[in-house]
Protein backbone atom coordinates (compact mmCIF):
# COMPACT_ATOMS: atom_id res chain seq x y z
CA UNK A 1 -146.64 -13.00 -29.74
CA UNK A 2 -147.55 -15.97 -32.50
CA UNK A 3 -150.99 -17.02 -32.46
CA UNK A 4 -149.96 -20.25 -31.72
CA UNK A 5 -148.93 -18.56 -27.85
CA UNK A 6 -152.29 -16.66 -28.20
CA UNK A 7 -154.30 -19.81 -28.73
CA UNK A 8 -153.03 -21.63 -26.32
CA UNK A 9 -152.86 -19.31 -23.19
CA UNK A 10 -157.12 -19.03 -24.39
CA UNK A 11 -157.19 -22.59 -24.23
CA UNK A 12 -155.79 -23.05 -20.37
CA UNK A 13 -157.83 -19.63 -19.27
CA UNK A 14 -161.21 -21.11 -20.68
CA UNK A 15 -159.84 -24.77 -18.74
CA UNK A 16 -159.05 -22.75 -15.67
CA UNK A 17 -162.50 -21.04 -15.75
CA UNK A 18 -164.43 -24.20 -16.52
CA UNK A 19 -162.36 -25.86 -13.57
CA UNK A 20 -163.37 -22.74 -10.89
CA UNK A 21 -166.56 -22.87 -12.13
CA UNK A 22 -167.01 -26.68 -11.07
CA UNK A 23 -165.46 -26.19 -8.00
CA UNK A 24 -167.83 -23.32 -7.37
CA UNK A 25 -171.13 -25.52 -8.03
CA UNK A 26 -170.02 -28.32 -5.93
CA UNK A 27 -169.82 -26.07 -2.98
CA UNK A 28 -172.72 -24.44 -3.62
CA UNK A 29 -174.86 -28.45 -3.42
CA UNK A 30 -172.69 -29.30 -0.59
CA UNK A 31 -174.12 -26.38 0.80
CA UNK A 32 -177.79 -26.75 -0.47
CA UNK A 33 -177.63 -30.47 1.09
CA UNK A 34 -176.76 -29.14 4.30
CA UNK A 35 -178.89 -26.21 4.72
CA UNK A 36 -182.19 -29.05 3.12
CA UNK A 37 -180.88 -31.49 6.02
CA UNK A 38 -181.57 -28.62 8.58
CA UNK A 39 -184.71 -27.46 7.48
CA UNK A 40 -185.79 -31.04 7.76
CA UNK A 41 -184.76 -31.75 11.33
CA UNK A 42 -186.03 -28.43 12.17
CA UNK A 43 -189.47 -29.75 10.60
CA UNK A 44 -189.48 -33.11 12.34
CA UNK A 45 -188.30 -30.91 16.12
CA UNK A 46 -191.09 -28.65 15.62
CA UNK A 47 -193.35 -31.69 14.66
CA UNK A 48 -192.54 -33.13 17.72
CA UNK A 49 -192.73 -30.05 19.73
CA UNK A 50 -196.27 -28.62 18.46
CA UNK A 51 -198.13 -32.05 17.34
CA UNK A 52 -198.74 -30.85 13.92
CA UNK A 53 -197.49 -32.87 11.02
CA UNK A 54 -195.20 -30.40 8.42
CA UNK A 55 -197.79 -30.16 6.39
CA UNK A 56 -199.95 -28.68 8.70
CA UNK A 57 -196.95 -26.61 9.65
CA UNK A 58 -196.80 -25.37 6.34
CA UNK A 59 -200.64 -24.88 5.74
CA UNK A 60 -201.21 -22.66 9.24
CA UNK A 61 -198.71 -20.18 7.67
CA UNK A 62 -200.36 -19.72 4.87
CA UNK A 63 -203.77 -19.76 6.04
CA UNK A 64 -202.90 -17.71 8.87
CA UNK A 65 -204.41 -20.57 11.57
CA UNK A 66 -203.36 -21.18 14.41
């Protein structure tokens, strides 16, 4: 094998990694933006359900209030 061959089969693995890699990340925020999206309505259902704003939500479980 030249280098010429060597070089170049580098050059399309480090493209073909790059490429996955992209691929990879975009499902990963499609996902993020999904699973935010649910733990919002989940926030405003419970809001609705309980009375208490999220914030309150939030504070109770840390405070340990009720």
């Amino acid at each position: 094998m030249n280098s010429s061959t060597t070089t170049n089969d580098s050059w399309f693995q480090d493209a073909a990694a790059a490429q996955i890699k992209g691929e990879r990340m975009e499902r990963a925020e499609l996902l993020n933006g999904r699973v935010a999206m649910l733990g919002f309505v989940i926030g405003v259902l419970t809001e609705a359900l309980t009375g208490h704003g999220i914030l309150s939500q939030i504070t109770f479980g840390v405070l340990g209030l009720s």
